[in-house]
PDB file of N, CA and C in Angstrom:
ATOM      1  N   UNK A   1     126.818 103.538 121.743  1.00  0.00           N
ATOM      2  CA  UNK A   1     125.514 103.486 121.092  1.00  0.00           C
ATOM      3  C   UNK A   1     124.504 104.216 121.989  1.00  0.00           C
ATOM      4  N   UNK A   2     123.699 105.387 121.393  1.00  0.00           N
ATOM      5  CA  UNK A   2     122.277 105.718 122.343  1.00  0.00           C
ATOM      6  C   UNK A   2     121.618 105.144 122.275  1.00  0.00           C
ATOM      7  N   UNK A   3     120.192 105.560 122.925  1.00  0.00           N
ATOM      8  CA  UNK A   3     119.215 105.238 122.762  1.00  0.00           C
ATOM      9  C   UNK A   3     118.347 104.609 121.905  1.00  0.00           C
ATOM     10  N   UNK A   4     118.432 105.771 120.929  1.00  0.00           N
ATOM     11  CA  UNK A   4     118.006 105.500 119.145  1.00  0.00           C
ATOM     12  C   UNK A   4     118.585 104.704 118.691  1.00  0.00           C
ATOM     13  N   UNK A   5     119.937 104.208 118.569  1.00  0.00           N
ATOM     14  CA  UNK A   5     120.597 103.821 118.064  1.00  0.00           C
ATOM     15  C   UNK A   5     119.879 102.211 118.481  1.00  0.00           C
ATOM     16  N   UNK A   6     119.667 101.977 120.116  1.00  0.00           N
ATOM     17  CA  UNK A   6     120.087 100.542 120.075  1.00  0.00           C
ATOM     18  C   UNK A   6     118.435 100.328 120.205  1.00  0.00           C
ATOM     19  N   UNK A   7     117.965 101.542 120.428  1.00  0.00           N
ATOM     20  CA  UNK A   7     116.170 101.122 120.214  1.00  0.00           C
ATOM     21  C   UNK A   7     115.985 100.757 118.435  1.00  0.00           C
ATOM     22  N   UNK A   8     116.263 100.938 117.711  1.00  0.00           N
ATOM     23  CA  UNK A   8     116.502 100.737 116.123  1.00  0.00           C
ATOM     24  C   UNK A   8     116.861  99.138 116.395  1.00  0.00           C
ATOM     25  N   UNK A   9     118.093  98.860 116.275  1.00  0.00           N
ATOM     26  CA  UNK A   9     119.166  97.578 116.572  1.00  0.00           C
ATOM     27  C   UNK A   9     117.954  96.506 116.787  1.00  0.00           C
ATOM     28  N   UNK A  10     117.320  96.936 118.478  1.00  0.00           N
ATOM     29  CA  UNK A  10     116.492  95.557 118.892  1.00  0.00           C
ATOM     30  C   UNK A  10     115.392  95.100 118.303  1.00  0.00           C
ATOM     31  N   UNK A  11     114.654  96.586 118.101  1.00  0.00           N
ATOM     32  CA  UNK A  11     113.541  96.605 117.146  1.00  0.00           C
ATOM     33  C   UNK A  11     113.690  95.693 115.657  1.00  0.00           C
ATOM     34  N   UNK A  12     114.246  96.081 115.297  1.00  0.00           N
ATOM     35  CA  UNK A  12     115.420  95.470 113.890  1.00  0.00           C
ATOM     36  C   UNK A  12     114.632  94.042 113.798  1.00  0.00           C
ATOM     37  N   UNK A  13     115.698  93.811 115.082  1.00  0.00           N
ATOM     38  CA  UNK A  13     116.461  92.453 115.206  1.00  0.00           C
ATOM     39  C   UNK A  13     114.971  91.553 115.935  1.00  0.00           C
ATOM     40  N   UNK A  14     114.153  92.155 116.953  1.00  0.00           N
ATOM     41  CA  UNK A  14     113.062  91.467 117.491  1.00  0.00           C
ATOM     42  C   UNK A  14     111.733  91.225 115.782  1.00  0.00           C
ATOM     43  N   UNK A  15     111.693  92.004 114.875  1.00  0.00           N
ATOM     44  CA  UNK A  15     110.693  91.617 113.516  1.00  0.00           C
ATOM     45  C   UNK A  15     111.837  90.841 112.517  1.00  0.00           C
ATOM     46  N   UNK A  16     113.326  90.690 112.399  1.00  0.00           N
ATOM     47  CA  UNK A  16     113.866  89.734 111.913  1.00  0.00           C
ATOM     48  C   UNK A  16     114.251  90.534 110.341  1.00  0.00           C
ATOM     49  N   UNK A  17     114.375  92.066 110.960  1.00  0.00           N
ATOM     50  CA  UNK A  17     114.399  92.700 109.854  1.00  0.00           C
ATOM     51  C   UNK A  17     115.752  92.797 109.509  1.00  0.00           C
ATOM     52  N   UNK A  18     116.157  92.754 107.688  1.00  0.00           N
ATOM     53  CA  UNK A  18     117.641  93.124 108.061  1.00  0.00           C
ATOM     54  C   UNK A  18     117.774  94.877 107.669  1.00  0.00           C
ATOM     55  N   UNK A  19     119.349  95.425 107.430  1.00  0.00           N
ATOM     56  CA  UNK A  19     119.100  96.772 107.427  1.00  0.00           C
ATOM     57  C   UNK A  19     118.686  97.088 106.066  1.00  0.00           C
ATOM     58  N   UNK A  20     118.771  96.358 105.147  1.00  0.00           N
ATOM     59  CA  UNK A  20     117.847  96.856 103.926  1.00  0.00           C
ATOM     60  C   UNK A  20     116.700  97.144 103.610  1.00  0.00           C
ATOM     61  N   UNK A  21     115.900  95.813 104.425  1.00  0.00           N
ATOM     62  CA  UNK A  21     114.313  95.786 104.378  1.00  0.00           C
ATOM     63  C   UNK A  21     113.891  96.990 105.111  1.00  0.00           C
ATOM     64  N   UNK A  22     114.786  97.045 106.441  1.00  0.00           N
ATOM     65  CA  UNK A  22     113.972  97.855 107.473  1.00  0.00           C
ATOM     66  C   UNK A  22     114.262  99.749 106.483  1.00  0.00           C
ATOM     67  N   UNK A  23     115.775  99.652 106.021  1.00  0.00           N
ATOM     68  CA  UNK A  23     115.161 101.194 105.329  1.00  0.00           C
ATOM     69  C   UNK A  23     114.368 101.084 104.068  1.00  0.00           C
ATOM     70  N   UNK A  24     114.149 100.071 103.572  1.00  0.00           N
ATOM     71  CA  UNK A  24     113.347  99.935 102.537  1.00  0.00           C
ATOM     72  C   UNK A  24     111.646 100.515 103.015  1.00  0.00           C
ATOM     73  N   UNK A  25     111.461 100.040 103.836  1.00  0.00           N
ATOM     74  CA  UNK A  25     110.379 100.381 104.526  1.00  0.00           C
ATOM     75  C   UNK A  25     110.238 101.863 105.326  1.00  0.00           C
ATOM     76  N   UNK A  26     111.371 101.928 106.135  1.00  0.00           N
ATOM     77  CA  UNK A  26     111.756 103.819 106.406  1.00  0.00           C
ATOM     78  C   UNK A  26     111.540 105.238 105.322  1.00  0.00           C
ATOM     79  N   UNK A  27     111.927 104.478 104.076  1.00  0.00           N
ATOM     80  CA  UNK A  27     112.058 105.006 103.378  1.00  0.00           C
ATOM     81  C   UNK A  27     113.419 106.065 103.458  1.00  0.00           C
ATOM     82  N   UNK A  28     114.241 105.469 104.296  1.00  0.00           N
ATOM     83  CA  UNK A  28     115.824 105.955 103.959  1.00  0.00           C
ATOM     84  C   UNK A  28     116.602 104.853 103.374  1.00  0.00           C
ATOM     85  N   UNK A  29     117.801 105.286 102.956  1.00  0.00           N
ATOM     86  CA  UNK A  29     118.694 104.972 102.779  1.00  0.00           C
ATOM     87  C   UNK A  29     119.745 104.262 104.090  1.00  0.00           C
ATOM     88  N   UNK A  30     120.420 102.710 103.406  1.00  0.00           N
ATOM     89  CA  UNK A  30     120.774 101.864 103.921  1.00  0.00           C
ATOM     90  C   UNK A  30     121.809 102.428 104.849  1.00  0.00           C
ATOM     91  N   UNK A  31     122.792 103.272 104.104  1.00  0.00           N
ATOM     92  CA  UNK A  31     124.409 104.241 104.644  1.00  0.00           C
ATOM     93  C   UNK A  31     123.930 105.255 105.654  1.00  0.00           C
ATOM     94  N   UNK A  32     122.494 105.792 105.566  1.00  0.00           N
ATOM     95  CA  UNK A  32     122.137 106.422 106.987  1.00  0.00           C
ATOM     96  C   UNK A  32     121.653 105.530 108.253  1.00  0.00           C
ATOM     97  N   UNK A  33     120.795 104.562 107.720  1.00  0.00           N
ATOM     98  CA  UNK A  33     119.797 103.576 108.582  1.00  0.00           C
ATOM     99  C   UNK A  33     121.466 103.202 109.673  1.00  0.00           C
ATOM    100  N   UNK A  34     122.381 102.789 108.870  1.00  0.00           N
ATOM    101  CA  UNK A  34     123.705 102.415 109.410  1.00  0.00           C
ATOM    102  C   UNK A  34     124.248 103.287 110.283  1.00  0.00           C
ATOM    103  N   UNK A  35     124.647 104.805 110.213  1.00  0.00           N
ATOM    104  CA  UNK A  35     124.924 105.228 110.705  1.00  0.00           C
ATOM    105  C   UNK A  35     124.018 106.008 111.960  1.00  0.00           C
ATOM    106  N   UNK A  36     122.349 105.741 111.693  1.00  0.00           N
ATOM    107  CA  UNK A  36     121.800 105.685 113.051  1.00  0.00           C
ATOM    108  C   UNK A  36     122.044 104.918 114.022  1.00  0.00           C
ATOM    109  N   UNK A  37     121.804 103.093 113.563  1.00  0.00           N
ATOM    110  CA  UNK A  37     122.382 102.171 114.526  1.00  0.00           C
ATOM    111  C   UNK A  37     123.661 102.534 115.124  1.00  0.00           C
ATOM    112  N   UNK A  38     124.918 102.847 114.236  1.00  0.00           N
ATOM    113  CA  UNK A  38     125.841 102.830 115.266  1.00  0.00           C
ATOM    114  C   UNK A  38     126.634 104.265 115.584  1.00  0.00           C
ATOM    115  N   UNK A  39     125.016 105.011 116.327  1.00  0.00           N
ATOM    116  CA  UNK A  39     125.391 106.119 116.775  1.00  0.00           C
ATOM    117  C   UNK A  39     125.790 107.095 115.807  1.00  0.00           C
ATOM    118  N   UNK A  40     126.456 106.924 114.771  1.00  0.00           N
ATOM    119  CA  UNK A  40     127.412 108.192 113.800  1.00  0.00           C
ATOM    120  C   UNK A  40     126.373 109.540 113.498  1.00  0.00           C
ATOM    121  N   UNK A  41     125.407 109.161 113.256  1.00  0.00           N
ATOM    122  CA  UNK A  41     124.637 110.419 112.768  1.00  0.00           C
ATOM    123  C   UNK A  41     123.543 110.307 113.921  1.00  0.00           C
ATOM    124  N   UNK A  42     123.646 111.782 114.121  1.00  0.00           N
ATOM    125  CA  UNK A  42     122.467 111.868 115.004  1.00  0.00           C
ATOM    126  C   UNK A  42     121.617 113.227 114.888  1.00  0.00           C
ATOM    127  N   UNK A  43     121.423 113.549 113.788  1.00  0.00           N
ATOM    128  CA  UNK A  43     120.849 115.100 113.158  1.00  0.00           C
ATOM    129  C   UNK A  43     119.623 113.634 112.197  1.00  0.00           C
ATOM    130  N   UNK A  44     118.578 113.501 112.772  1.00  0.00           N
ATOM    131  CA  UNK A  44     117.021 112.695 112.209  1.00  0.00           C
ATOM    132  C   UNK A  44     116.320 113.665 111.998  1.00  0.00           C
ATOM    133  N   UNK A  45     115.040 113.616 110.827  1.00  0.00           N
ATOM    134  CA  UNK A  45     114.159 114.495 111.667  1.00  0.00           C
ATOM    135  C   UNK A  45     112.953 114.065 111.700  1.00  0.00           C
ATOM    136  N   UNK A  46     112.082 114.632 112.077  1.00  0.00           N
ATOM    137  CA  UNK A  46     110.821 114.218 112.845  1.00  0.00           C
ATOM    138  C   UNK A  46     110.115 113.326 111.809  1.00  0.00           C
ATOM    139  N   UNK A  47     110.323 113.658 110.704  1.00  0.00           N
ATOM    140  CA  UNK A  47     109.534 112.707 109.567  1.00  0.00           C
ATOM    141  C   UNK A  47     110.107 111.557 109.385  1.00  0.00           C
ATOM    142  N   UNK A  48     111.312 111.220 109.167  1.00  0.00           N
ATOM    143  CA  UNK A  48     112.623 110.049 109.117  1.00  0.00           C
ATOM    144  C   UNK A  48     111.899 109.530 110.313  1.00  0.00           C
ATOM    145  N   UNK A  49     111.808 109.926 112.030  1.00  0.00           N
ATOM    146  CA  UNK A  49     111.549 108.773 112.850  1.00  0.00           C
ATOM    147  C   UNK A  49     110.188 108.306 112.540  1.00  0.00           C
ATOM    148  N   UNK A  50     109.395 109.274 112.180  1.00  0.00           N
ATOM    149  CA  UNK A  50     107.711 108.483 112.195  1.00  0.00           C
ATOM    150  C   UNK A  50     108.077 107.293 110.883  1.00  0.00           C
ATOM    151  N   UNK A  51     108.743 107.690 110.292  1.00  0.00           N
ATOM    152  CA  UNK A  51     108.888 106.626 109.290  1.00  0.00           C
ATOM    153  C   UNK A  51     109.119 105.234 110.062  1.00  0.00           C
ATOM    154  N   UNK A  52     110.667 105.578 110.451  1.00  0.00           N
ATOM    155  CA  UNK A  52     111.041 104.417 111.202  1.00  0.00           C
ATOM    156  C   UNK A  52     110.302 103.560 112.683  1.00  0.00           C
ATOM    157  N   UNK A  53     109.484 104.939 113.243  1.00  0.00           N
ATOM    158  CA  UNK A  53     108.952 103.792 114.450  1.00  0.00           C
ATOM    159  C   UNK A  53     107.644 103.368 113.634  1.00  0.00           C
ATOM    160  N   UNK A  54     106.931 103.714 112.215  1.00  0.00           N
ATOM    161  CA  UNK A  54     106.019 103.292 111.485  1.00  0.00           C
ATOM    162  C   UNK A  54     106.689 101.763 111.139  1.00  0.00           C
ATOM    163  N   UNK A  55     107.815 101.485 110.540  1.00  0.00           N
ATOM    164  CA  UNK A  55     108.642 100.434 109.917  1.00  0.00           C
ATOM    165  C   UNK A  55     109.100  99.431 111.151  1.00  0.00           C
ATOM    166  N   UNK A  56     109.127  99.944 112.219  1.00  0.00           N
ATOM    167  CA  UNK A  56     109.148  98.925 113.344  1.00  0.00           C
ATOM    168  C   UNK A  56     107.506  98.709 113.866  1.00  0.00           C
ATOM    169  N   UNK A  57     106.668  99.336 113.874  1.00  0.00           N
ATOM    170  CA  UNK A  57     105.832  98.533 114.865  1.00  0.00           C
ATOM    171  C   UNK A  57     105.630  99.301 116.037  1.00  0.00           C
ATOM    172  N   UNK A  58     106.586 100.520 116.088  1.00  0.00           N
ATOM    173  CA  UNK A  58     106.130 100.941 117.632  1.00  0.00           C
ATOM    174  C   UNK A  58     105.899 102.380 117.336  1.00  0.00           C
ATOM    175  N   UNK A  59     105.742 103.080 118.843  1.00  0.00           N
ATOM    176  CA  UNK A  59     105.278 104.202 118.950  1.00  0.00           C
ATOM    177  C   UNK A  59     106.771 105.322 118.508  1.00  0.00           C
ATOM    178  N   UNK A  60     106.581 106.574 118.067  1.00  0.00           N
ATOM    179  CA  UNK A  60     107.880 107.130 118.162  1.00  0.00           C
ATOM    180  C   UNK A  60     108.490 107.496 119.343  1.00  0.00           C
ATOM    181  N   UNK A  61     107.854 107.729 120.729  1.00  0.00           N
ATOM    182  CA  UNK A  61     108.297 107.716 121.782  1.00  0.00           C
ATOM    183  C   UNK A  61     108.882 106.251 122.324  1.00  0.00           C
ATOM    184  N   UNK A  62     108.137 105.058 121.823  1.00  0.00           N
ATOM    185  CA  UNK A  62     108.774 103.683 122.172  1.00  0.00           C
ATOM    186  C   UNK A  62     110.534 103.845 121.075  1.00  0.00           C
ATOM    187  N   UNK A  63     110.578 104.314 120.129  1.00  0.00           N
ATOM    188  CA  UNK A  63     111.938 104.832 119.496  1.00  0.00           C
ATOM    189  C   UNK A  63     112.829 105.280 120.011  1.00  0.00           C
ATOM    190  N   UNK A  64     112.119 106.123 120.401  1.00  0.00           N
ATOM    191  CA  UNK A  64     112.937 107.079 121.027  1.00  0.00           C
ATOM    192  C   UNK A  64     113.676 107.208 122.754  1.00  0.00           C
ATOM    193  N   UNK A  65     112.788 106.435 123.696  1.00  0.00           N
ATOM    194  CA  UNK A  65     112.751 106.004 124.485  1.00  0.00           C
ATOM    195  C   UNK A  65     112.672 105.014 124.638  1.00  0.00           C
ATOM    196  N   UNK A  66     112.537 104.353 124.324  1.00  0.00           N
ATOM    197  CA  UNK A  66     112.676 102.524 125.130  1.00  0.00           C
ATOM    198  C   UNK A  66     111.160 102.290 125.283  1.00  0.00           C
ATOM    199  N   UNK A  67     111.213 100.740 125.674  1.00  0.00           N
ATOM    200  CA  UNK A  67     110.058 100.328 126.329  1.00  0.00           C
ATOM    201  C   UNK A  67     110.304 100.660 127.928  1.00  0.00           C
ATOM    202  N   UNK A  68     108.614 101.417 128.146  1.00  0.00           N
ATOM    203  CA  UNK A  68     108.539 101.715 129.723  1.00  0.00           C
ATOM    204  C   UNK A  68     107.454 100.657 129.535  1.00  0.00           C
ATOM    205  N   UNK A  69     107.601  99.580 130.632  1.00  0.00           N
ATOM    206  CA  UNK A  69     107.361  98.215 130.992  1.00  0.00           C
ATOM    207  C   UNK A  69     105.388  98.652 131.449  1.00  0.00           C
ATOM    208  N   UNK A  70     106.049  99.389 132.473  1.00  0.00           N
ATOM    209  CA  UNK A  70     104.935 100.057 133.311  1.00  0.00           C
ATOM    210  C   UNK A  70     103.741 100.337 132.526  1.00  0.00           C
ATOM    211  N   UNK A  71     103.639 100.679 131.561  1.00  0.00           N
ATOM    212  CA  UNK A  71     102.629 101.824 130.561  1.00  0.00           C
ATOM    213  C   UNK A  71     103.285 100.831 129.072  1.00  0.00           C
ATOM    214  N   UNK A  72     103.308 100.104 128.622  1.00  0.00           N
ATOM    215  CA  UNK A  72     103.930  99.719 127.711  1.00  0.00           C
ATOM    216  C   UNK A  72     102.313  99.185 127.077  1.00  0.00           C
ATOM    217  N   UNK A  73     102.367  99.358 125.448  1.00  0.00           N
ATOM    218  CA  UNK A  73     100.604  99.234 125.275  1.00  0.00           C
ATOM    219  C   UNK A  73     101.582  98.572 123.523  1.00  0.00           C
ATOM    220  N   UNK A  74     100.532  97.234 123.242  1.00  0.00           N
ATOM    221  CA  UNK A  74     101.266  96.737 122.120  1.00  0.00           C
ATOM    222  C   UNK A  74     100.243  97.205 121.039  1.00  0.00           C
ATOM    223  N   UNK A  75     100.152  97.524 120.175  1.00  0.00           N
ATOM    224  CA  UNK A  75      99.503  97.457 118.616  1.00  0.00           C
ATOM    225  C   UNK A  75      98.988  96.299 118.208  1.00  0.00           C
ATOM    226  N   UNK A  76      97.557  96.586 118.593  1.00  0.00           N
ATOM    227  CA  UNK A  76      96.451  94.971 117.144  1.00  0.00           C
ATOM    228  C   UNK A  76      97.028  95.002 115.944  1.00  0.00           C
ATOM    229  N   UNK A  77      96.864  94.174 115.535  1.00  0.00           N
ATOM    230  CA  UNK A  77      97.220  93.840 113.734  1.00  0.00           C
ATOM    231  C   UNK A  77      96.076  94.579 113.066  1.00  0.00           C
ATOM    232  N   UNK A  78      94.894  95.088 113.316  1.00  0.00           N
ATOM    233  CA  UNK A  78      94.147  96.832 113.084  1.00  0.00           C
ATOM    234  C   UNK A  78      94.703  97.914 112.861  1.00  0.00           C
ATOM    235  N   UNK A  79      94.973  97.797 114.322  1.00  0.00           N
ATOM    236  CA  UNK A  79      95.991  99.100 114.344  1.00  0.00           C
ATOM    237  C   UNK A  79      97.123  99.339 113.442  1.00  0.00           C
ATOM    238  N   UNK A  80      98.129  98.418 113.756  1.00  0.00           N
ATOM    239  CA  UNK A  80      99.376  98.434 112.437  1.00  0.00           C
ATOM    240  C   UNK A  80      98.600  98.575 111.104  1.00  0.00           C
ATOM    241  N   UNK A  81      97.841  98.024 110.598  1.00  0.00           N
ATOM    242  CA  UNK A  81      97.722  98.020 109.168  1.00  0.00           C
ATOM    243  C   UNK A  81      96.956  99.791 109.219  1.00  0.00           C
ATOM    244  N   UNK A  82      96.387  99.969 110.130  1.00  0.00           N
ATOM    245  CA  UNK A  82      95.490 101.419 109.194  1.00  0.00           C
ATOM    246  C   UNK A  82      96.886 102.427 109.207  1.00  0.00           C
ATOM    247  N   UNK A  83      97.636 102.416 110.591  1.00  0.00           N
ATOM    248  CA  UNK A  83      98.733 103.132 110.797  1.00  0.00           C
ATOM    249  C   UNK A  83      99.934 103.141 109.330  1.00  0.00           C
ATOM    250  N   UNK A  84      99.665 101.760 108.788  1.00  0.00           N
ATOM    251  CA  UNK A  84     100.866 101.785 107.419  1.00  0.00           C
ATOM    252  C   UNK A  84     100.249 102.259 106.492  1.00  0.00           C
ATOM    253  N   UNK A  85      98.495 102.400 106.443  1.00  0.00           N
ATOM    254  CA  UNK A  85      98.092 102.564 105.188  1.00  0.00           C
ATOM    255  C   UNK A  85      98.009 104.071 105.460  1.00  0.00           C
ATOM    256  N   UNK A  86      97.469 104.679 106.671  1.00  0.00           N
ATOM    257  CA  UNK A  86      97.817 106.373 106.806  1.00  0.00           C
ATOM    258  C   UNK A  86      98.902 107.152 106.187  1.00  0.00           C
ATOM    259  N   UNK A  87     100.063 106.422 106.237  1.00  0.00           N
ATOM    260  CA  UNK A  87     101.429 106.384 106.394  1.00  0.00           C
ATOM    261  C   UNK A  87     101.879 106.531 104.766  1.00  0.00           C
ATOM    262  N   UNK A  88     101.066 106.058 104.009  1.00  0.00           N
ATOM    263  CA  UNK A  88     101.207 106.523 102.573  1.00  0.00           C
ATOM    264  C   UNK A  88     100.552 107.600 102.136  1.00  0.00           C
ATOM    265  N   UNK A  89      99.452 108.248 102.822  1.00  0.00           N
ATOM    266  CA  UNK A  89      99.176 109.532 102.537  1.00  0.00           C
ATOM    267  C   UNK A  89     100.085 110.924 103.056  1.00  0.00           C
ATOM    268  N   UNK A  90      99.756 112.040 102.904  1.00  0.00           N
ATOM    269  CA  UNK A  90     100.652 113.062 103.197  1.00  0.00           C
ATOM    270  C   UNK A  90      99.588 113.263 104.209  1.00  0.00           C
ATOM    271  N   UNK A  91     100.555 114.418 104.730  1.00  0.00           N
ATOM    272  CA  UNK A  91      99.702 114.947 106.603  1.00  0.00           C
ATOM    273  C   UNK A  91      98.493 115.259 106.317  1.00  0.00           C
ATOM    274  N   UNK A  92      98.318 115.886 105.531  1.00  0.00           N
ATOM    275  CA  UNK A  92      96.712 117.224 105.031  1.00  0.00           C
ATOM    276  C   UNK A  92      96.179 115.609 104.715  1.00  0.00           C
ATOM    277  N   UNK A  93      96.333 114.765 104.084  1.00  0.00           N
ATOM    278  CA  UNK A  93      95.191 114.187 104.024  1.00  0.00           C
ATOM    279  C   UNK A  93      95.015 113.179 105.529  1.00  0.00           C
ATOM    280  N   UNK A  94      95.910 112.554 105.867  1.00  0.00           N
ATOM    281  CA  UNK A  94      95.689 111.588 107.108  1.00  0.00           C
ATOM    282  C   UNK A  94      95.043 112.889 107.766  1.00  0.00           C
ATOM    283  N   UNK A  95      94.985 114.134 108.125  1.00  0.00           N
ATOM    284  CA  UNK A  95      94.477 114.542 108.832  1.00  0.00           C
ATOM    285  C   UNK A  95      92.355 114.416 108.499  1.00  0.00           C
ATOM    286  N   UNK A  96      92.467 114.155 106.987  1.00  0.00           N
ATOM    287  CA  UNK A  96      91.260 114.576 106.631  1.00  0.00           C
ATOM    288  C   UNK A  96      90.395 113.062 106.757  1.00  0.00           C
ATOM    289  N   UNK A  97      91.432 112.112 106.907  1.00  0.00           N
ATOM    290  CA  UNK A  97      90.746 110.710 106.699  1.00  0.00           C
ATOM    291  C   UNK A  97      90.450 110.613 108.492  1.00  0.00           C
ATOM    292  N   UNK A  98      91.572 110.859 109.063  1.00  0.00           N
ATOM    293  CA  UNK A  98      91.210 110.808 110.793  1.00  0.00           C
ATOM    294  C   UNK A  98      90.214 111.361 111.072  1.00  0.00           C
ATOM    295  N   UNK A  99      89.825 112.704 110.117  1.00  0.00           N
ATOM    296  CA  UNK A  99      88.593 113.432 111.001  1.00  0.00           C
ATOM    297  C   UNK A  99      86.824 112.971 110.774  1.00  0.00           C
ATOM    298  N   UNK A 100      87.395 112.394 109.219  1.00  0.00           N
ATOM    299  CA  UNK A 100      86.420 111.441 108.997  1.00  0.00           C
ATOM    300  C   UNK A 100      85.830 110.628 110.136  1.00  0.00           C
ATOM    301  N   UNK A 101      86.648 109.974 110.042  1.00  0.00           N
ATOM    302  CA  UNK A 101      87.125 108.366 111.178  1.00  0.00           C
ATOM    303  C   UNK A 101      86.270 109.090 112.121  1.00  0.00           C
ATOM    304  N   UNK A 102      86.882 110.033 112.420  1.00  0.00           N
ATOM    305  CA  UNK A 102      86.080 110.556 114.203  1.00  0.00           C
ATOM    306  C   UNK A 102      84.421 110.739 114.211  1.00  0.00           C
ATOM    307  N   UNK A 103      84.584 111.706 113.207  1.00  0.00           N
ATOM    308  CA  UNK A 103      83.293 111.480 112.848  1.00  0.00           C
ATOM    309  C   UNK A 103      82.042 110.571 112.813  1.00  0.00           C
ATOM    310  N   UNK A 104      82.393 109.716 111.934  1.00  0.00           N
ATOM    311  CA  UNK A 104      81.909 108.262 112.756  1.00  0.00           C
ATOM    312  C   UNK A 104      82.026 107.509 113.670  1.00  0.00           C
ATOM    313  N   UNK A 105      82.942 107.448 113.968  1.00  0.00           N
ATOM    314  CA  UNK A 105      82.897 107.070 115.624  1.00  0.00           C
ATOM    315  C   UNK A 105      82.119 107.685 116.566  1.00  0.00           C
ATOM    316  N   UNK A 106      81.650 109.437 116.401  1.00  0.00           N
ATOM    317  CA  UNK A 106      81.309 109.541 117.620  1.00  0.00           C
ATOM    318  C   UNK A 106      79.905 109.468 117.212  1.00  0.00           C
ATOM    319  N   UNK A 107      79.244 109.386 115.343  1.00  0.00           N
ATOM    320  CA  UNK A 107      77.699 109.853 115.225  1.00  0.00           C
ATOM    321  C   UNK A 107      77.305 108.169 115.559  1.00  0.00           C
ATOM    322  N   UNK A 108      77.874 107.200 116.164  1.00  0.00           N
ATOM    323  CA  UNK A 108      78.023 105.764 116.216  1.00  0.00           C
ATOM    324  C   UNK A 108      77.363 105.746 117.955  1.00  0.00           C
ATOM    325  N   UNK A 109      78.221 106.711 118.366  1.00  0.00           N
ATOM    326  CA  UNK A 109      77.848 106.899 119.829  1.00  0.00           C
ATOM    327  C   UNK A 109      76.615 107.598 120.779  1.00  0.00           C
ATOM    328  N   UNK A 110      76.430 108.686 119.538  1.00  0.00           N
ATOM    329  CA  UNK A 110      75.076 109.254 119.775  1.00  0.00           C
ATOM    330  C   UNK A 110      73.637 108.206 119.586  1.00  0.00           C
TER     331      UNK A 110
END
């Protein structure tokens, strides 16, 4: 098993997810979600993991890498929810709602 594989597994297994829910939420399919856990496929691509570290809770580098203890930073229940609701738009727009966002944030600061 790699990395991915058993960073998936714990993740999984630490929200009490089983492998249906969790690709239900990936938005893959159960016969791949499977053959990520146990190593068989290892051709993902960049959209499949944001899915999946979206469907766990963590960062795609926490996916992909493990938890580094050192630098390890958890997600508010804020955070998760705007991150799932981004997560239903396509890129062009999360890009257009983020720049919003910034926007106010910084005319907030002036």
């Amino acid at each position: 098993m790699n990395n991915l594989s058993q960073n998936i597994v714990n993740h999984r297994h630490v929200l009490h997810l089983t492998q249906e829910k969790l690709a239900e939420k990936a938005k893959i399919s159960v016969n791949f979600l499977s053959k990520l856990e146990r190593g068989v496929s290892r051709t993902v691509s960049a959209e499949t993991l944001q899915h999946l570290a979206n469907a766990l809770k963590i960062s795609m580098e926490e996916l992909l890498n493990g938890i580094d203890e050192e630098h390890s930073y958890t997600k508010g229940p804020y955070e998760i929810q705007l991150d799932e609701i981004l997560a239903s738009y396509s890129q062009t727009q999360r890009e257009e709602i983020c720049k919003g966002i910034i926007t106010i944030l910084n005319a907030r600061i002036e």
